[in-house]
Protein backbone atom coordinates (compact mmCIF):
# COMPACT_ATOMS: atom_id res chain seq x y z
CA UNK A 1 95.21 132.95 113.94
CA UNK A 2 96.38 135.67 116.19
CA UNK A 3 96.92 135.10 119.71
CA UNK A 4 94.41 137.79 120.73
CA UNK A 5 91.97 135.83 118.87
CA UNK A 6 90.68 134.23 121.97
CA UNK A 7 90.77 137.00 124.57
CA UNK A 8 89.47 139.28 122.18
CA UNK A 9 86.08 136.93 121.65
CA UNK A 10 86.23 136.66 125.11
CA UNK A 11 86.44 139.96 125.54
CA UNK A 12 83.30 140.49 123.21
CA UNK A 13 81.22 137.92 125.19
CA UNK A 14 81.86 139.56 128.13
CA UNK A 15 81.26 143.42 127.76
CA UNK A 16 77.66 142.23 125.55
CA UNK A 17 76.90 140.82 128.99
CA UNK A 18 77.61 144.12 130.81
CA UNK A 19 75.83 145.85 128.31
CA UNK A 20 79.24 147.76 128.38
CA UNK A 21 81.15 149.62 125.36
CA UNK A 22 85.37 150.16 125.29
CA UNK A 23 87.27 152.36 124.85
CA UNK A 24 90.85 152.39 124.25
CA UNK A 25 94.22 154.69 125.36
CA UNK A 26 97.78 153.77 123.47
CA UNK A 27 100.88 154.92 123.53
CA UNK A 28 103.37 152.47 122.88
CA UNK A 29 101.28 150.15 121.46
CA UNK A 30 99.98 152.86 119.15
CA UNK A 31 96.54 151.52 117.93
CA UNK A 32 97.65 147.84 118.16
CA UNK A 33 94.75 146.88 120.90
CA UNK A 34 92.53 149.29 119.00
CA UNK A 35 93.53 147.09 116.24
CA UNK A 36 93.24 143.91 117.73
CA UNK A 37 89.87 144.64 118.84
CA UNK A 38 88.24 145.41 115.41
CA UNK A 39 89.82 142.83 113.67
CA UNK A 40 86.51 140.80 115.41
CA UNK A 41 83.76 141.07 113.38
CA UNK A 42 80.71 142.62 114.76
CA UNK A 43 83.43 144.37 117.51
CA UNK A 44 81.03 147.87 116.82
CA UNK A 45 78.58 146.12 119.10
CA UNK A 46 81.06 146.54 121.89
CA UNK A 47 83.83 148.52 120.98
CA UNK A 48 83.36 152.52 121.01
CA UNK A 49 86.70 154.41 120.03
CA UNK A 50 90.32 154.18 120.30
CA UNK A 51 93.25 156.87 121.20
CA UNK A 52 96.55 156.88 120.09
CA UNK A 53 98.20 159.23 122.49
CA UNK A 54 101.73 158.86 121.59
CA UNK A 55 102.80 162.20 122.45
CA UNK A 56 102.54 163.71 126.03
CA UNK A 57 100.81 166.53 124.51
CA UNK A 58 98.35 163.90 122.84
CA UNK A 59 97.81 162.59 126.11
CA UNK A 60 97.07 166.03 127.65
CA UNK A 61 94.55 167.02 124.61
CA UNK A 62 93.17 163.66 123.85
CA UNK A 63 92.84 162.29 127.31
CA UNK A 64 92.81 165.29 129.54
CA UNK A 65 96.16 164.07 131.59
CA UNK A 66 97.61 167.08 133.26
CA UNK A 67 100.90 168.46 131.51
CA UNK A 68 102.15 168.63 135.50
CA UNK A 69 101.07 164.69 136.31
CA UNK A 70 103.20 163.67 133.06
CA UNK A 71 106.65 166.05 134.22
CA UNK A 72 106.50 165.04 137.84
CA UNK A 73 106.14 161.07 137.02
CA UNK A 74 106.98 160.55 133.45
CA UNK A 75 104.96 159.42 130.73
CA UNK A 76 105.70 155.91 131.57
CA UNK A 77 104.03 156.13 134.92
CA UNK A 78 101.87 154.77 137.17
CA UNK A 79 99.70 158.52 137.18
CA UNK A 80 99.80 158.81 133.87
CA UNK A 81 98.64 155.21 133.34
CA UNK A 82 95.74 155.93 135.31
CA UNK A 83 94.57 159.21 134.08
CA UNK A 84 94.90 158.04 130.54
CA UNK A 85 92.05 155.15 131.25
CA UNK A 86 90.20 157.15 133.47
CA UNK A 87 90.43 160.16 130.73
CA UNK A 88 89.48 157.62 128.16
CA UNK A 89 85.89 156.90 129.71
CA UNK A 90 85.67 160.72 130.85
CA UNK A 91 85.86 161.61 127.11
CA UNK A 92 83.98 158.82 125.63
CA UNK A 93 80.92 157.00 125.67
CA UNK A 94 82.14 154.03 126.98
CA UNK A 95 82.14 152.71 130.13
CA UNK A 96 85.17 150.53 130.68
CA UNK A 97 88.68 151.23 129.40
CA UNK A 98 92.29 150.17 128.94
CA UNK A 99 95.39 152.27 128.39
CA UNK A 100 99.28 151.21 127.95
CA UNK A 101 101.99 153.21 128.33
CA UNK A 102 105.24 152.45 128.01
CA UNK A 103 109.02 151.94 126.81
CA UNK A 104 109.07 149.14 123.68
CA UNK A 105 112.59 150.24 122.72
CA UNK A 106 114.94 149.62 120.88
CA UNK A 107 115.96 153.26 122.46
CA UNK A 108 114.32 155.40 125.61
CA UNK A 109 114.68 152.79 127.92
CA UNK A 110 116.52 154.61 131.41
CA UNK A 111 118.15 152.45 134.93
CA UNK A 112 114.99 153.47 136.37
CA UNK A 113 112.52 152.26 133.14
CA UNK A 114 114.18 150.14 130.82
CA UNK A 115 113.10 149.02 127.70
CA UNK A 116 109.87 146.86 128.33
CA UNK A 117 108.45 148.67 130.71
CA UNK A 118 105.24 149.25 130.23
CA UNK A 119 102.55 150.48 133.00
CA UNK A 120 98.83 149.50 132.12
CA UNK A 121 95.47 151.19 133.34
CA UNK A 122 91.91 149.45 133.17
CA UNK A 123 88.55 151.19 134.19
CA UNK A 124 86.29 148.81 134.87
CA UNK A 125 82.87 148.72 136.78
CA UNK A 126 83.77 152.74 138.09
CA UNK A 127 87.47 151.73 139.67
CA UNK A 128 90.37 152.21 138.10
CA UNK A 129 93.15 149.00 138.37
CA UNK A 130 97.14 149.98 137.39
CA UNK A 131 99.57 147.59 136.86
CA UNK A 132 103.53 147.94 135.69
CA UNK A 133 105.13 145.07 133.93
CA UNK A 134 108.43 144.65 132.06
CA UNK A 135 108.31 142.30 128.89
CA UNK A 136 111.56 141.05 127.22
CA UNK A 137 112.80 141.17 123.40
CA UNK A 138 112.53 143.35 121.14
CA UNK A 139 110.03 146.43 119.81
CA UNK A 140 107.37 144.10 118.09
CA UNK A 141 107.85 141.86 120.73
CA UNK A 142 107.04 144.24 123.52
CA UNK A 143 104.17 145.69 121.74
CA UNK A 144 102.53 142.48 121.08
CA UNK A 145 103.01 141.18 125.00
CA UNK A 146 101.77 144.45 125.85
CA UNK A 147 98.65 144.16 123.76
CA UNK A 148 98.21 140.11 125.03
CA UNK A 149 98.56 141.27 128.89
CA UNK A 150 96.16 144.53 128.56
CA UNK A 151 93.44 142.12 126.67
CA UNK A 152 94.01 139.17 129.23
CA UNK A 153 93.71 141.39 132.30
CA UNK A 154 90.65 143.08 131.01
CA UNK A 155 89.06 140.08 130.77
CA UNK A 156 89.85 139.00 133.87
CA UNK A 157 88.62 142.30 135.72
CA UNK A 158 85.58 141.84 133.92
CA UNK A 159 85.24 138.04 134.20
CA UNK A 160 85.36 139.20 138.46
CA UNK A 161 82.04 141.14 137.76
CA UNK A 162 80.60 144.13 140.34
């Protein structure tokens, strides 16, 4: 059993109540909450599409985040964090989505964003929530807390209702 089993049928529950579909933005965690999510069976009920914007220039195609938002802040930014969910809905046909973006290491990390940082976006009921955390350990271990906190947190914002 996975330990995204749970917030993942959660998860489910909760956006068949809202009559909602997701959508999903990735960078670091390249496809892993995409992942995560279809590994539920049925998850085409609720889940609409997934981007893996690894690349700034993904981000800028995929997800319509301006080229000038990523070189003033960074990729791993609070901006880009929130353009990247935002652009996720924009160019989908969901209504509620998560991206990550972030440094999982074992190289990249700077004083300023070391390795672990990772800043998260969720659209949810029209607003737009950012949050930055920094996990500990290594690559798989930063992807996978990355993937538990975005899950966790949407299910809180959602659990919150209008």
């Amino acid at each position: 059993m996975h330990t995204t089993d749970g917030p993942v049928a959660t998860l489910a529950g909760l956006l068949r109540t809202h009559g909602a579909m997701l959508a999903t933005a990735e960078s670091c965690t390249g496809g892993m909450i995409a992942a995560a999510c279809t590994d539920l069976a049925g998850s085409s009920e609720w889940f609409e599409r997934g981007f893996v914007s690894y690349s700034n220039e993904a981000k800028h195609d995929l997800l319509g985040v301006p080229m000038a938002l990523i070189a003033d802040h960074g990729a791993v930014s609070e901006p880009v964090a929130h353009a990247m969910a935002e652009g996720a809905v924009a160019r989908s046909r969901a209504q509620c989505a998560v991206a990550v973006t972030g440094v999982a290491g074992p190289g990249g990390g700077t004083a300023a964003k070391p390795v672990g940082t990772v800043w998260f976006g969720w659209h949810v009921g029209g607003v737009t929530h950012t949050e930055c955390m920094r996990f500990d350990g290594d690559r798989a271990a930063v992807r996978q807390a990355t993937v538990e906190h975005a899950l966790q947190r949407l299910v809180a914002l959602l659990s919150e209702g209008p």
